[in-house]
N, C-alpha and C. Protein backbone atom coordinates (compact mmCIF):
# COMPACT_ATOMS: atom_id res chain seq x y z
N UNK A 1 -8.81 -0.17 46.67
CA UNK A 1 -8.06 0.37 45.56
C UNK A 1 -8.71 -0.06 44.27
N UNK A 2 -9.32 0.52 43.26
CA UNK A 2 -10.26 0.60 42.78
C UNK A 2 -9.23 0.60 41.21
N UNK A 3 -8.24 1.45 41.29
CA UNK A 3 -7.53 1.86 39.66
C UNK A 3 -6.09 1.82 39.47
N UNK A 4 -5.49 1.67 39.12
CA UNK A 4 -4.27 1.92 39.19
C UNK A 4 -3.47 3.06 39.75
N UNK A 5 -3.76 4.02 39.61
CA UNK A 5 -3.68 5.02 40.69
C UNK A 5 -3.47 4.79 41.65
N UNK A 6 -4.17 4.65 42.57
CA UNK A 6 -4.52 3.82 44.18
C UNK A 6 -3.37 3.42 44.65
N UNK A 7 -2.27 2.62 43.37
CA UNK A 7 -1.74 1.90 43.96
C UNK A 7 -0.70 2.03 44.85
N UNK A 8 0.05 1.76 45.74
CA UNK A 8 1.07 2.38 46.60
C UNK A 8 2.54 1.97 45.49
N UNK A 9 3.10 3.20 45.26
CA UNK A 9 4.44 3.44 45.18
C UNK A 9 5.71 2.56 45.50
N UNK A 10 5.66 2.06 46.73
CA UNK A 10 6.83 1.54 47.00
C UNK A 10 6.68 0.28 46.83
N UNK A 11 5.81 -0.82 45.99
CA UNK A 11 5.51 -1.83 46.12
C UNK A 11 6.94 -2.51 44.97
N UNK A 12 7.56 -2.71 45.43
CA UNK A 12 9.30 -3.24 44.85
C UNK A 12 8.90 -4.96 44.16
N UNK A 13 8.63 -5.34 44.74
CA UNK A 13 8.39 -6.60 44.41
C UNK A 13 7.41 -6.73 42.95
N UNK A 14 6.47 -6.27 43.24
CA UNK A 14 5.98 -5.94 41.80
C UNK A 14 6.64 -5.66 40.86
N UNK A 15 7.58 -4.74 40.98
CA UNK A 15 8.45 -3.79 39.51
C UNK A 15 9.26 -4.48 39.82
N UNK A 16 9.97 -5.19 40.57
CA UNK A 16 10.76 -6.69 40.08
C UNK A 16 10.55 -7.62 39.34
N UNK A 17 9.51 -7.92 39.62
CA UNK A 17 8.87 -8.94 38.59
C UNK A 17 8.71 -8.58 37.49
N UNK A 18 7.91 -7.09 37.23
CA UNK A 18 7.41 -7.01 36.19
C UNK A 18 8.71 -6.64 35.17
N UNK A 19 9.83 -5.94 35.83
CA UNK A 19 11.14 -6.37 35.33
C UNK A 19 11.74 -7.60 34.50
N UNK A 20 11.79 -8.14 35.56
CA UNK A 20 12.26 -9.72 35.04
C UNK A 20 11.39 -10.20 34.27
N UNK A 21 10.50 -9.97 34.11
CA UNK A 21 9.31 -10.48 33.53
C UNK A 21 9.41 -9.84 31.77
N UNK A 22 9.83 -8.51 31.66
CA UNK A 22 10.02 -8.11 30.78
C UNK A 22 11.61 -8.19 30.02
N UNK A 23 12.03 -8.48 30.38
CA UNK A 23 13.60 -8.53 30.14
C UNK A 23 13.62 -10.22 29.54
N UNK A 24 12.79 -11.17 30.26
CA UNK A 24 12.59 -12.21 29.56
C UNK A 24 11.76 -12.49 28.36
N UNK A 25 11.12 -11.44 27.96
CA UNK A 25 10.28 -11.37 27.00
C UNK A 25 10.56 -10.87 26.11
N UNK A 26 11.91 -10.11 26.36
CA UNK A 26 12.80 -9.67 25.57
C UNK A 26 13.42 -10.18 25.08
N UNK A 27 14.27 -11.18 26.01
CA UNK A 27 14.96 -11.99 25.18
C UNK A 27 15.11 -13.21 24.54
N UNK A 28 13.24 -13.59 25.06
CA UNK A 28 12.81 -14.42 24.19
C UNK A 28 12.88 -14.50 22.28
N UNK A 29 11.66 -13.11 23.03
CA UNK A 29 11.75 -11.93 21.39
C UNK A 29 13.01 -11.97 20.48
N UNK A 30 13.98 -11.50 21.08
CA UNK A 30 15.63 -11.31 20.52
C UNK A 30 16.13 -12.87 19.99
N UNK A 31 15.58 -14.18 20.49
CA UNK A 31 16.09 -15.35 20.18
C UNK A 31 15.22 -15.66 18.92
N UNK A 32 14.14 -15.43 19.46
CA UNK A 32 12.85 -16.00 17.73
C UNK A 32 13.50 -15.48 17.03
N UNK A 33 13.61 -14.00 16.97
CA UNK A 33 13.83 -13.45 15.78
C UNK A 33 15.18 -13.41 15.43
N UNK A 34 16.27 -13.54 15.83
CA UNK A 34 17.44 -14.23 15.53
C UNK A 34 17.69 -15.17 14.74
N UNK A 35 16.74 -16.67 15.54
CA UNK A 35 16.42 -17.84 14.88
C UNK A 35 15.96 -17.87 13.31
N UNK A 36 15.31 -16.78 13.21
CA UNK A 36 13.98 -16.20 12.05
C UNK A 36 15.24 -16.11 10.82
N UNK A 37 15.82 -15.12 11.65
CA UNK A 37 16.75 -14.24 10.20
C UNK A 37 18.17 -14.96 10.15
N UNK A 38 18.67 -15.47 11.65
CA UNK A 38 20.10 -16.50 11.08
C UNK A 38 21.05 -14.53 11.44
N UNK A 39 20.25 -13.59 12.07
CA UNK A 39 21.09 -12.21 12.83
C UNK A 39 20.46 -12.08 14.28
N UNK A 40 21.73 -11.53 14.81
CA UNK A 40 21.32 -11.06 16.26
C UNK A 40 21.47 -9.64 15.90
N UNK A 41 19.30 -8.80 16.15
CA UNK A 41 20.10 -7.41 16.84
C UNK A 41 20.89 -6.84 17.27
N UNK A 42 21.11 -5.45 17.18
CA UNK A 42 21.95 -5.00 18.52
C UNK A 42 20.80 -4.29 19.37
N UNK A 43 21.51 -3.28 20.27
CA UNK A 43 20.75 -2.98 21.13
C UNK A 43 19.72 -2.29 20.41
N UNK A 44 18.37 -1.86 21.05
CA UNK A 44 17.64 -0.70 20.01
C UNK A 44 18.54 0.46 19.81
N UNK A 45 19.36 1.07 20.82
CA UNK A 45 20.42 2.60 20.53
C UNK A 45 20.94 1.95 19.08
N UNK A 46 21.86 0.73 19.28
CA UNK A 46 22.30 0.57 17.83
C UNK A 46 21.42 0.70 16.71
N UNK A 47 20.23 0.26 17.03
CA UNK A 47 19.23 -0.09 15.66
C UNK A 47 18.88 1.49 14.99
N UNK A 48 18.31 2.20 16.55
CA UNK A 48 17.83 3.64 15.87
C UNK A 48 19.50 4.12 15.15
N UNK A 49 20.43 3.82 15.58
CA UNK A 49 21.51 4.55 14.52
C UNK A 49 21.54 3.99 13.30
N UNK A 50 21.51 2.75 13.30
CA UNK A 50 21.50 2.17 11.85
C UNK A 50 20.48 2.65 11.04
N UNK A 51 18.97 2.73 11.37
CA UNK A 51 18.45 3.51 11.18
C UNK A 51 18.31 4.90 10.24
N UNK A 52 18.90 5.47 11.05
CA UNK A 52 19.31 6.98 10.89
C UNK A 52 19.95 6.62 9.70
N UNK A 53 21.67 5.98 10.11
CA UNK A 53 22.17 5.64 8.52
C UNK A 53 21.78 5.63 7.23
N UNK A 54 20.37 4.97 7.63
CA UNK A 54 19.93 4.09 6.51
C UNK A 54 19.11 5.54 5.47
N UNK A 55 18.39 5.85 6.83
CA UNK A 55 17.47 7.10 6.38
C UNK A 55 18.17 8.37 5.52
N UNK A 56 19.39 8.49 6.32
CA UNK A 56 20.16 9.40 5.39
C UNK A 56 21.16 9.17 4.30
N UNK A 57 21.23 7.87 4.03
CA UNK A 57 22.08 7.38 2.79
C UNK A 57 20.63 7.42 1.63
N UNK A 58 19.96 6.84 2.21
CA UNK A 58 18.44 7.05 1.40
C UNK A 58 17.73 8.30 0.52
N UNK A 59 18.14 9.25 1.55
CA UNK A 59 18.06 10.78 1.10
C UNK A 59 18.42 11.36 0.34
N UNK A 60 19.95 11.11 0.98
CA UNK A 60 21.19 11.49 0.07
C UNK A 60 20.87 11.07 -1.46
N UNK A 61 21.10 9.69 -1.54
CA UNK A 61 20.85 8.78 -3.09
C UNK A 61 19.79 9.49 -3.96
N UNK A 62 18.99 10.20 -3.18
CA UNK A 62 17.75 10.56 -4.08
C UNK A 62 18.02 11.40 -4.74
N UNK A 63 18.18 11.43 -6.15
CA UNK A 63 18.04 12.80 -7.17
C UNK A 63 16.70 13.16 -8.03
N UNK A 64 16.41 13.86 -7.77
CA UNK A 64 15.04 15.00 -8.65
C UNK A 64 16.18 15.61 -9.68
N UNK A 65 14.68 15.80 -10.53
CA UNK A 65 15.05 17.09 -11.80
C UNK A 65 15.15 18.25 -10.48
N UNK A 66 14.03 18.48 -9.66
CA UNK A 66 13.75 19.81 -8.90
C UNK A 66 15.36 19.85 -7.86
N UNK A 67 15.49 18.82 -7.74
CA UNK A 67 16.56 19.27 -6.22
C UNK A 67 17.48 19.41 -7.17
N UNK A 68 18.20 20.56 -6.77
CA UNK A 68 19.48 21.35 -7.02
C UNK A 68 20.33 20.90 -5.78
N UNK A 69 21.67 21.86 -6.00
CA UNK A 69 22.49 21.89 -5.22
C UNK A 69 21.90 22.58 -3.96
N UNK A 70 21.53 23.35 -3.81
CA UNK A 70 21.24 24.24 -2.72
C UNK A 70 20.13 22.95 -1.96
N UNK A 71 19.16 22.55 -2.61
CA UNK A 71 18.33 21.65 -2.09
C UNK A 71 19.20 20.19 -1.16
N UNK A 72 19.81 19.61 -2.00
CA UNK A 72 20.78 18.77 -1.67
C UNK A 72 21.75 19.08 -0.80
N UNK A 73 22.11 20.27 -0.45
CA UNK A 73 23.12 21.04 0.45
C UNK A 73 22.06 20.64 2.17
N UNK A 74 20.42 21.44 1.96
CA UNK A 74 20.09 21.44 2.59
C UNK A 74 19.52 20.50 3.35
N UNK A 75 18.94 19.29 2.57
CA UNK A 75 19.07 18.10 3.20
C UNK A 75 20.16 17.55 4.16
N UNK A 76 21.48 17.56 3.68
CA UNK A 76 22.69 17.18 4.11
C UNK A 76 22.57 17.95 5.36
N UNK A 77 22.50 18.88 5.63
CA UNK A 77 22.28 19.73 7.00
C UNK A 77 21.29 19.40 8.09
N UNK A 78 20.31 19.17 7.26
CA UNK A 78 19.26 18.35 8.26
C UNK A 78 19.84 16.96 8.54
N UNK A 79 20.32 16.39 8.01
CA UNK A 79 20.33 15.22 8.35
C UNK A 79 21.92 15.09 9.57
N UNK A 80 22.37 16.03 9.14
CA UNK A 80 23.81 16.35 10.57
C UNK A 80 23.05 17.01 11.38
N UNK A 81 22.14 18.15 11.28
CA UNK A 81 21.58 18.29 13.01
C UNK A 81 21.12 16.97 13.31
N UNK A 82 19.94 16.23 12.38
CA UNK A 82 19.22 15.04 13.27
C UNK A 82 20.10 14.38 14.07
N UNK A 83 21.25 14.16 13.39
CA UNK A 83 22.27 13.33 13.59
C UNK A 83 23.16 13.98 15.35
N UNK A 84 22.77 15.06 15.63
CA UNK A 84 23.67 15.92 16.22
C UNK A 84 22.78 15.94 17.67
N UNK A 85 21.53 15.82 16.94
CA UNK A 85 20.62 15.88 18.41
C UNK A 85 20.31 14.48 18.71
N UNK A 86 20.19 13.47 18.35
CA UNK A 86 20.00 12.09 18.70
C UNK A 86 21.08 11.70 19.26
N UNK A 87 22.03 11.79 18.72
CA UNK A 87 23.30 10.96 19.10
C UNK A 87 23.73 10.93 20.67
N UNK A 88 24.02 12.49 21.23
CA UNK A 88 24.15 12.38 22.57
C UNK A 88 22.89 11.81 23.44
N UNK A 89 22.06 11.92 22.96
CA UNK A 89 20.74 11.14 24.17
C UNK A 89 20.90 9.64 23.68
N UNK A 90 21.43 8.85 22.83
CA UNK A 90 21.42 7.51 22.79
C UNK A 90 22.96 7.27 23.38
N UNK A 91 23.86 8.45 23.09
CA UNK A 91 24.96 7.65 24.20
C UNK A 91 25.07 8.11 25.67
N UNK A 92 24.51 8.80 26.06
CA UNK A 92 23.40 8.58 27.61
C UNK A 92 22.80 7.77 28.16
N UNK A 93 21.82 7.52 27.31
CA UNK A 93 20.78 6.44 27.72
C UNK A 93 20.37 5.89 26.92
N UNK A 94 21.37 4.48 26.60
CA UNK A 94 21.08 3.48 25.58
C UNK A 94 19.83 2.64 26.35
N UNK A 95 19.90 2.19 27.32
CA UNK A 95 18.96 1.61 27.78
C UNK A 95 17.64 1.74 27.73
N UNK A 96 17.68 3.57 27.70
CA UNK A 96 16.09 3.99 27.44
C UNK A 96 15.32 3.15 26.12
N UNK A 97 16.21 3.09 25.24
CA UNK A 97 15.76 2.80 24.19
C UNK A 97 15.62 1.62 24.02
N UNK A 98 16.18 0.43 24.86
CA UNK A 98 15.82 -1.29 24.90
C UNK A 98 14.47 -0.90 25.73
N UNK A 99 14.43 -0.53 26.93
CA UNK A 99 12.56 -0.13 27.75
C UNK A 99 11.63 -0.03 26.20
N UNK A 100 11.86 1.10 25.94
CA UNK A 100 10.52 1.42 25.09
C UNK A 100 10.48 0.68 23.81
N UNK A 101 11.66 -0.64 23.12
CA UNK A 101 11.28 -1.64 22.63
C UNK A 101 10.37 -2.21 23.23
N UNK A 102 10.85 -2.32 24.43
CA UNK A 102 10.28 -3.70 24.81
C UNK A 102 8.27 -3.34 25.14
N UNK A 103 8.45 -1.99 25.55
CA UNK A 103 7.35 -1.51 26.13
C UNK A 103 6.52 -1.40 24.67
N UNK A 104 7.02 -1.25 23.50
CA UNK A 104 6.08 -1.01 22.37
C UNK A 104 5.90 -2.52 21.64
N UNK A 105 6.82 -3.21 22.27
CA UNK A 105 6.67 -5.15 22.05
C UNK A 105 5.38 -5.56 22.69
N UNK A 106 5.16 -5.29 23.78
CA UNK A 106 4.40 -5.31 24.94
C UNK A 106 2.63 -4.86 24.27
N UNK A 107 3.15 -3.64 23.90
CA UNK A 107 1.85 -2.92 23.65
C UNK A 107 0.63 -3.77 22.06
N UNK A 108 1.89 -4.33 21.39
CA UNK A 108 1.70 -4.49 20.11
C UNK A 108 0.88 -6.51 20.83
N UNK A 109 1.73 -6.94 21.15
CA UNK A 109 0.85 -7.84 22.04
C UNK A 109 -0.59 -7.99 22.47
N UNK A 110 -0.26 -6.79 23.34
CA UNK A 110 -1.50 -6.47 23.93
C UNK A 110 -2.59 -6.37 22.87
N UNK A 111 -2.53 -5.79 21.71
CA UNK A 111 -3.49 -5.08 20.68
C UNK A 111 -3.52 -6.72 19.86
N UNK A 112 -3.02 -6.86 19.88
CA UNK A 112 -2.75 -8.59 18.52
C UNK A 112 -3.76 -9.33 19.56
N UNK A 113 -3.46 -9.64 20.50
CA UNK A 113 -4.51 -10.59 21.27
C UNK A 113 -5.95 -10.19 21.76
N UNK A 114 -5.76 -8.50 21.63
CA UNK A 114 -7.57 -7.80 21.63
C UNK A 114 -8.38 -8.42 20.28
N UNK A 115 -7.57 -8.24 19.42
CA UNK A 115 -7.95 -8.14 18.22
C UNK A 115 -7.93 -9.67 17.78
N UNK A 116 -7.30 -10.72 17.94
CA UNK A 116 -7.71 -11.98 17.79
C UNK A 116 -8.88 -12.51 18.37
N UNK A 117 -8.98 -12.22 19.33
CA UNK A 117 -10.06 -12.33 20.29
C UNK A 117 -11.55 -11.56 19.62
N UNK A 118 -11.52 -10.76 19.36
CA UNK A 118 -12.81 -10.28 18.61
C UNK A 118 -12.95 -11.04 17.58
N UNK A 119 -11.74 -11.01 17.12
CA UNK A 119 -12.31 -11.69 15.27
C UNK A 119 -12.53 -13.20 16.16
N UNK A 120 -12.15 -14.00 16.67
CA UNK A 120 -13.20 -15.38 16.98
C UNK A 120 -14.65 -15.14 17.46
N UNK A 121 -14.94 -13.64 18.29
CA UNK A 121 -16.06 -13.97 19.03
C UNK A 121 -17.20 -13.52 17.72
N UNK A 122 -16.46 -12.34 16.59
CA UNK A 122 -17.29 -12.31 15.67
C UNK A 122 -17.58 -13.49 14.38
N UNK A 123 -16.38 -14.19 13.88
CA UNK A 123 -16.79 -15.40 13.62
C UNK A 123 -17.57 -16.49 14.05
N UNK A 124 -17.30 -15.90 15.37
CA UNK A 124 -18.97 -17.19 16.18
C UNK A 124 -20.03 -16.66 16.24
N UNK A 125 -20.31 -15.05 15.38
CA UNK A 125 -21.50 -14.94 15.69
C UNK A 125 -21.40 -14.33 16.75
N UNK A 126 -20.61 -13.56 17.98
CA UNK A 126 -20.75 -13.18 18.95
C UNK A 126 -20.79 -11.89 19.44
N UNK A 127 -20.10 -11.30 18.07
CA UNK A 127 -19.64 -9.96 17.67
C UNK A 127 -20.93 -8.98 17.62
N UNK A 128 -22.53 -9.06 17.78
CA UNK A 128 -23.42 -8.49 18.30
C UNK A 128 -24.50 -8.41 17.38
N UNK A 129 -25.14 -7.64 17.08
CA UNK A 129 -26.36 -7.33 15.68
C UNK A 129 -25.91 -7.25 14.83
N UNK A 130 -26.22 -7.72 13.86
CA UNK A 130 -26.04 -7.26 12.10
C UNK A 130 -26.68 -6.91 11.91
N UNK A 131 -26.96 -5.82 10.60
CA UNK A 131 -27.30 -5.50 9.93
C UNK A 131 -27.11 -6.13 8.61
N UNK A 132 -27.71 -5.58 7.30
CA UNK A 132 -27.61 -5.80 6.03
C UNK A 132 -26.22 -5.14 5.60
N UNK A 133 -25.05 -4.53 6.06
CA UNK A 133 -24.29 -3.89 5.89
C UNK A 133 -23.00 -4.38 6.75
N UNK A 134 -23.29 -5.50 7.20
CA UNK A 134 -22.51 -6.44 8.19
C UNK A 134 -22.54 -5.53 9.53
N UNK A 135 -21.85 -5.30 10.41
CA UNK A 135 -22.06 -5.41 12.43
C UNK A 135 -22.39 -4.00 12.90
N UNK A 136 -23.43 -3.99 12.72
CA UNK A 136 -23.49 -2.39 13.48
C UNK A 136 -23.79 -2.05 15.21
N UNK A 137 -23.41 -1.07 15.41
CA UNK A 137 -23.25 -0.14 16.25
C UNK A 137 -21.59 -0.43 17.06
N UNK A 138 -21.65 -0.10 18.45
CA UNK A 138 -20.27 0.01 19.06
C UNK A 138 -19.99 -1.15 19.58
N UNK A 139 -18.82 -1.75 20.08
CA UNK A 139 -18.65 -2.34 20.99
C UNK A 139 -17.15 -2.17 21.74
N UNK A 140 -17.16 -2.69 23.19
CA UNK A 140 -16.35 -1.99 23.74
C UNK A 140 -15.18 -3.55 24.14
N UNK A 141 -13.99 -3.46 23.17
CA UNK A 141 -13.03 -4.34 23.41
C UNK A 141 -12.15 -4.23 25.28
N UNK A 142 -12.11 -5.10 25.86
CA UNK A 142 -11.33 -5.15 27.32
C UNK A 142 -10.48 -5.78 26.87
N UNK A 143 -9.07 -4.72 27.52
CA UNK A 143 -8.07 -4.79 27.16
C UNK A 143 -7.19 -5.71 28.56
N UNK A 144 -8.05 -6.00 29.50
CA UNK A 144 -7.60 -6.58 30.78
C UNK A 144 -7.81 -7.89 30.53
């Protein structure tokens, strides 16, 4: 088995772990940053609504010379469909939306520690040829 692909499907124990594994990283995450601000989140469903709130009190507040009534009418409309189509898929599946925190927590990780990792190997000099124009050509960051 060569790729991820390959891999067999029913392997449970794995996506247990990697479960638990993530759910603790979560709520690690959720304690720092608690600690940080002296607030506990809510779930992400809550956050993207607050969100939304925020985005459309924001809108709203805004006055132009250009926006008229009709303009301002039409905002207000957009912002009740947005409001109209989000809402039932977050009270469905609130959960979806703690996963793909956590999964874009995950990802942002992943990229912070590629990227620390280069900047030491190029501070040592490791980062490849220079030029007069500082590091030229490609190099290929592993993300494993």
């Amino acid at each position: 088995m060569s790729d991820a692909t390959e891999r067999p499907a029913a392997d449970t124990a794995d996506a247990d772990a990697w479960a638990k594994a993530c759910a603790e990283d979560l709520a690690a995450e959720r304690a720092r940053r608690s600690a940080q601000t002296g607030t506990t989140p809510g779930s992400a469903a809550e956050e993207l609504r607050k969100l939304a709130d925020a985005v459309a009190d924001k809108l709203s507040s805004i006055q132009t010379p250009l926006s008229g009534t009709a303009a301002a009418g039409a905002v207000q409309q957009l912002i009740a469909q947005a409001k109209a189509a989000v809402e039932p898929v977050v009270e469905r599946n609130p959960e979806v939306f703690d996963h793909l925190a956590a999964a874009g927590s995950e990802l942002l990780a992943a990229y912070r520690a590629a990227v620390e990792g280069q900047e030491r190997r190029w501070t040592r000099g490791e980062g490849g040829p220079e030029g007069p124009d500082g590091p030229s050509g490609t190099e290929r960051i592993d993300l494993d």
